[in-house]
N, C-alpha and C. Protein backbone atom coordinates (compact mmCIF):
# COMPACT_ATOMS: atom_id res chain seq x y z
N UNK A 1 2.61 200.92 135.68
CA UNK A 1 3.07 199.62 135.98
C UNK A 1 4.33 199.37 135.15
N UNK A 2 4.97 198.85 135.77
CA UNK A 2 6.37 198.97 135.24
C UNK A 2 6.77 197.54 135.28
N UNK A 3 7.29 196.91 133.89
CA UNK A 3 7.46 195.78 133.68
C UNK A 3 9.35 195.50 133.75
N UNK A 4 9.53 194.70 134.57
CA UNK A 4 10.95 194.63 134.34
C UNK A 4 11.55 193.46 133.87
N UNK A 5 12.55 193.44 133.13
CA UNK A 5 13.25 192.02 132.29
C UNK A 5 14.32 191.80 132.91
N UNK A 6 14.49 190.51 133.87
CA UNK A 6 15.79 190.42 134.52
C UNK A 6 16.42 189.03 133.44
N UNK A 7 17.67 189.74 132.50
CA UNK A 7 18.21 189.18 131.92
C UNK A 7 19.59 188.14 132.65
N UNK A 8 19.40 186.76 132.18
CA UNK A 8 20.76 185.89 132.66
C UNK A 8 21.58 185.33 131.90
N UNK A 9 22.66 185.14 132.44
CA UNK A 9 23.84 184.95 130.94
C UNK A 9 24.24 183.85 131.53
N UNK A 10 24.44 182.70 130.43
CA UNK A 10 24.50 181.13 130.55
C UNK A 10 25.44 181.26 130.11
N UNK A 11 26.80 180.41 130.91
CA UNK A 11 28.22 180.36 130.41
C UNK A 11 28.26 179.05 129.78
N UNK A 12 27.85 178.16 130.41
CA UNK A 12 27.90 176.87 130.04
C UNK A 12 26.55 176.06 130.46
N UNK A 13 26.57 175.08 130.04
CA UNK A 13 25.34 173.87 130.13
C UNK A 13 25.94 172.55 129.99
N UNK A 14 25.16 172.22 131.32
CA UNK A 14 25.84 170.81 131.27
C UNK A 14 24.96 169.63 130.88
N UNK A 15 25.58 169.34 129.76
CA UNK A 15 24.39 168.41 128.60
C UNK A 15 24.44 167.11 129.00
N UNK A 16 25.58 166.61 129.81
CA UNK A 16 25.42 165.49 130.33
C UNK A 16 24.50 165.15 131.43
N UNK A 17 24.22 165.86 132.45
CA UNK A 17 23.06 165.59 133.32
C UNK A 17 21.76 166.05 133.22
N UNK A 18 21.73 166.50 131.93
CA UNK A 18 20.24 167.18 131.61
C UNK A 18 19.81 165.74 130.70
N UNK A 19 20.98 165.06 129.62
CA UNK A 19 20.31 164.19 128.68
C UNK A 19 21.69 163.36 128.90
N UNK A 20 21.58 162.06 129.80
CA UNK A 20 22.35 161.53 130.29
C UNK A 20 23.10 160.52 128.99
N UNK A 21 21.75 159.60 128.19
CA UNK A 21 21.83 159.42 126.95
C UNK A 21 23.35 159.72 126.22
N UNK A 22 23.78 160.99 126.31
CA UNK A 22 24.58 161.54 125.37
C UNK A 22 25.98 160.89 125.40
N UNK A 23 26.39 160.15 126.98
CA UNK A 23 27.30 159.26 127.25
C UNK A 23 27.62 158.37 125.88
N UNK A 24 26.27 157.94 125.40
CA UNK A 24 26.46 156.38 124.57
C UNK A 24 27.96 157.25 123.44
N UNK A 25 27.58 158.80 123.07
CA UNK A 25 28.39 159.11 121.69
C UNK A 25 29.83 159.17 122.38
N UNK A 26 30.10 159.38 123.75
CA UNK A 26 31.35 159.05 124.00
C UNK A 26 31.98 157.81 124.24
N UNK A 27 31.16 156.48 124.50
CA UNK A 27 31.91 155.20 124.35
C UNK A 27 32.06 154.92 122.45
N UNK A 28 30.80 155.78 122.00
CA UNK A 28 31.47 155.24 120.46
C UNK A 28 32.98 156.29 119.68
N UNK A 29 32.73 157.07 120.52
CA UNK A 29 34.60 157.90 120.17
C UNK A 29 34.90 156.92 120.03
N UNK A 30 35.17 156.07 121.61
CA UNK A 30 36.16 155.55 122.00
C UNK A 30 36.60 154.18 121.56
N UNK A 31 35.42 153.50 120.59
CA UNK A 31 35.10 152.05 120.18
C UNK A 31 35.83 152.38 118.68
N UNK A 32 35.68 153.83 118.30
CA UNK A 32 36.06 153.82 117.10
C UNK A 32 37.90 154.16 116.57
N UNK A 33 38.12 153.66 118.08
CA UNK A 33 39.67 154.20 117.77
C UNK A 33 40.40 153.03 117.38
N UNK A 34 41.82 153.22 116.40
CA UNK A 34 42.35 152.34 115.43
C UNK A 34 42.62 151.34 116.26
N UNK A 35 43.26 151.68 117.01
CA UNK A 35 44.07 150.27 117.89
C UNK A 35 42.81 149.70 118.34
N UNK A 36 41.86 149.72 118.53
CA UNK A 36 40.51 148.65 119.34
C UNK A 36 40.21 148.41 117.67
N UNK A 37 40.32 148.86 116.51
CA UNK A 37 39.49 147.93 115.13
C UNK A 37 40.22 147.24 115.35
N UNK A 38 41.89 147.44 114.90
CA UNK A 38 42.65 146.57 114.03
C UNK A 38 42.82 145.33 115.50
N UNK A 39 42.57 145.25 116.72
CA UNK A 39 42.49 144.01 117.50
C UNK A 39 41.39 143.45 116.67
N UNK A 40 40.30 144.35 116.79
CA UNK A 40 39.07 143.39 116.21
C UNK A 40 39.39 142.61 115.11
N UNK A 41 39.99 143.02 113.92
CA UNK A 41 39.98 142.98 112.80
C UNK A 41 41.15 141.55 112.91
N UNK A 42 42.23 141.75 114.00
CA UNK A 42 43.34 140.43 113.89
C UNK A 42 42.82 139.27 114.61
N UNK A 43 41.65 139.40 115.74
CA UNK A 43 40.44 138.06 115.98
C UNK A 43 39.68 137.83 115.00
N UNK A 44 39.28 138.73 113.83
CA UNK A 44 38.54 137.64 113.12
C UNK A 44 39.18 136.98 112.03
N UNK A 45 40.21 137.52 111.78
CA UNK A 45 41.57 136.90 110.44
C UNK A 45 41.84 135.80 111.72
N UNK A 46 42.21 135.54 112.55
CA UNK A 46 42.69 134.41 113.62
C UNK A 46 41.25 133.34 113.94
N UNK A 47 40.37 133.70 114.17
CA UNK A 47 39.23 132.68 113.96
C UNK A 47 38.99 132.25 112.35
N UNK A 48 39.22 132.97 111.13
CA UNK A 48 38.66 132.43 110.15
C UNK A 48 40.13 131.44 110.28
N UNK A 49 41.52 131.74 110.19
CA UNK A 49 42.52 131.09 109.92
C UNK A 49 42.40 129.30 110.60
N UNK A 50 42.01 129.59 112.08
CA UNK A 50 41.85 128.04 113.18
C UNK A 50 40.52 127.26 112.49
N UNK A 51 39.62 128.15 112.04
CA UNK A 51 38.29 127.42 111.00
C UNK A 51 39.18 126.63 109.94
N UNK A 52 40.08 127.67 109.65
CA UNK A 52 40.41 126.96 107.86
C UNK A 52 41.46 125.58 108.54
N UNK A 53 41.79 125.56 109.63
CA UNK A 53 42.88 124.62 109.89
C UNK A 53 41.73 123.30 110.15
N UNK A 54 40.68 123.58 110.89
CA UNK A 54 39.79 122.57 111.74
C UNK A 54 39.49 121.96 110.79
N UNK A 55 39.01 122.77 109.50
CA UNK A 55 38.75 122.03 108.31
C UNK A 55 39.14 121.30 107.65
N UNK A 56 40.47 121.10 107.67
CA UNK A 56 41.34 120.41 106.91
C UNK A 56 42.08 119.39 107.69
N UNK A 57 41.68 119.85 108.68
CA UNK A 57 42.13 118.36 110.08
C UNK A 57 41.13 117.58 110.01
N UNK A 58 39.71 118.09 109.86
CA UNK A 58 38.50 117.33 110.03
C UNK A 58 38.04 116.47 108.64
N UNK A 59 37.69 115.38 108.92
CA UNK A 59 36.75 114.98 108.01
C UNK A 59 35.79 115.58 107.08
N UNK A 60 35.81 115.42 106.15
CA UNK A 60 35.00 116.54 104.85
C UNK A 60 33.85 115.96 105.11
N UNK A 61 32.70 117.07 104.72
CA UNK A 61 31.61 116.56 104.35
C UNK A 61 31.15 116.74 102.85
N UNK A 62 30.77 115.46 102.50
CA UNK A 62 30.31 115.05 100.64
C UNK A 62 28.99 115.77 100.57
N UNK A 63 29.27 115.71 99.16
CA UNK A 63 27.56 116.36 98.62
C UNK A 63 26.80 115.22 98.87
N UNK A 64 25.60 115.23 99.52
CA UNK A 64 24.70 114.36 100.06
C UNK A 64 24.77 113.69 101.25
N UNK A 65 25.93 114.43 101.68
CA UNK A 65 26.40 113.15 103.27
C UNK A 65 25.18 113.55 104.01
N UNK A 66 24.99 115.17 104.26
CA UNK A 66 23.67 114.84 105.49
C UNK A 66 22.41 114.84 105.32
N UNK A 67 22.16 115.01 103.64
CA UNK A 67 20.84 114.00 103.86
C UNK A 67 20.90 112.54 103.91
N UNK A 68 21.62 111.75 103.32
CA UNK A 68 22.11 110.31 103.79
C UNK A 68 22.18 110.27 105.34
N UNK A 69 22.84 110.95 106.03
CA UNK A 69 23.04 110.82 107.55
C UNK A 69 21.66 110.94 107.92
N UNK A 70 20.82 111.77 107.61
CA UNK A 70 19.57 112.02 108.21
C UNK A 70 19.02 110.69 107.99
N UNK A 71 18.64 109.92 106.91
CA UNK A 71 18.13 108.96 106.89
C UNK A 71 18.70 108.29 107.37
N UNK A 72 19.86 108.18 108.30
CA UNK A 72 20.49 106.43 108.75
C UNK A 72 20.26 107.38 110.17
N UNK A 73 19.92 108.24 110.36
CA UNK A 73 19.74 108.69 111.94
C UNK A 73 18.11 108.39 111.92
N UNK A 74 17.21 108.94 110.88
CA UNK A 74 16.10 108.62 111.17
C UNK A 74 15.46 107.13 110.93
N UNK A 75 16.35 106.24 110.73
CA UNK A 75 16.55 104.61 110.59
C UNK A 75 15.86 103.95 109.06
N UNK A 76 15.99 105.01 108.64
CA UNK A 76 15.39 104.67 107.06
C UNK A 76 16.37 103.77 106.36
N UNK A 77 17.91 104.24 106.51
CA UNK A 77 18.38 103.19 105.84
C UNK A 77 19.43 102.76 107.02
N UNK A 78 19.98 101.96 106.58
CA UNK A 78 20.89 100.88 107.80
C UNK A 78 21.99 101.83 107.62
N UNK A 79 22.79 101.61 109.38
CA UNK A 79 24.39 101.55 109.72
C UNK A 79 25.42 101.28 108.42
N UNK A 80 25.00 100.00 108.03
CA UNK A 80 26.06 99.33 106.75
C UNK A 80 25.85 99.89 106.03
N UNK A 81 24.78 100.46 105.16
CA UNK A 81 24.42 101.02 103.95
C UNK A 81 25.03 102.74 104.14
N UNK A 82 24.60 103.45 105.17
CA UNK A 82 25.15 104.76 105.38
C UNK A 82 27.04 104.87 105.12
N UNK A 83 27.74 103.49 106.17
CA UNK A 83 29.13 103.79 105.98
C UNK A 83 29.74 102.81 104.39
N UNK A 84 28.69 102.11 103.74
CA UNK A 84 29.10 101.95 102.46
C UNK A 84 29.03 103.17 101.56
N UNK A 85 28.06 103.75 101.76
CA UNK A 85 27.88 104.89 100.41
C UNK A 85 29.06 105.69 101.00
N UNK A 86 29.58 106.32 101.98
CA UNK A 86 30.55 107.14 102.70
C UNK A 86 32.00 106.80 101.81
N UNK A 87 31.85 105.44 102.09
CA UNK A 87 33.46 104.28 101.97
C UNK A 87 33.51 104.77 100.09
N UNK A 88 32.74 104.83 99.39
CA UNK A 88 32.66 104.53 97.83
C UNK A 88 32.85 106.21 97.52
N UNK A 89 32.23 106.75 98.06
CA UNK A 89 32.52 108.87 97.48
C UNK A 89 33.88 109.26 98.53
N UNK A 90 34.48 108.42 99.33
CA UNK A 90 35.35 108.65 99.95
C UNK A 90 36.41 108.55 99.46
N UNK A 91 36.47 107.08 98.30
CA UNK A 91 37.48 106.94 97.37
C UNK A 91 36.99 107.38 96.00
């Protein structure tokens, strides 16, 4: 009885349709290239910058304003009394 070994020679393998998965490591090449950080990186210097402007356009908030607010929202203390204490740490 005669056993025979039929040997095959694999040139290539195609790893993408065997473990489709493997796609995800080529969108992160592509996420990791300079020009897509440094956009990222000049939206969030441009949102902190329009924060720092809103802030300083906007009305401050005092140490204690929103627990004071909470109580003149939850009617504990009056309208007048909430925009007096406001009017007095305001100046």
């Amino acid at each position: 009885m005669s056993h025979r070994v039929d040997r095959v020679k694999l040139d290539e393998v195609d790893w993408l349709s065997i473990m489709p998965w493997l796609r995800l490591f080529r969108c992160f090449r592509s996420a990791v290239h300079p020009s897509k950080l440094l956009t990222a990186w000049l939206f969030v210097v441009l949102i902190f910058a329009v924060a720092g402007l809103c802030s300083t356009v906007s009305d401050p908030v005092y140490a204690g304003e929103i627990a004071r607010f909470r109580l003149y929202h939850t009617g504990q203390i009056s309208e007048a009394k909430y925009e007096a204490w406001r009017d007095t740490i305001a100046n």
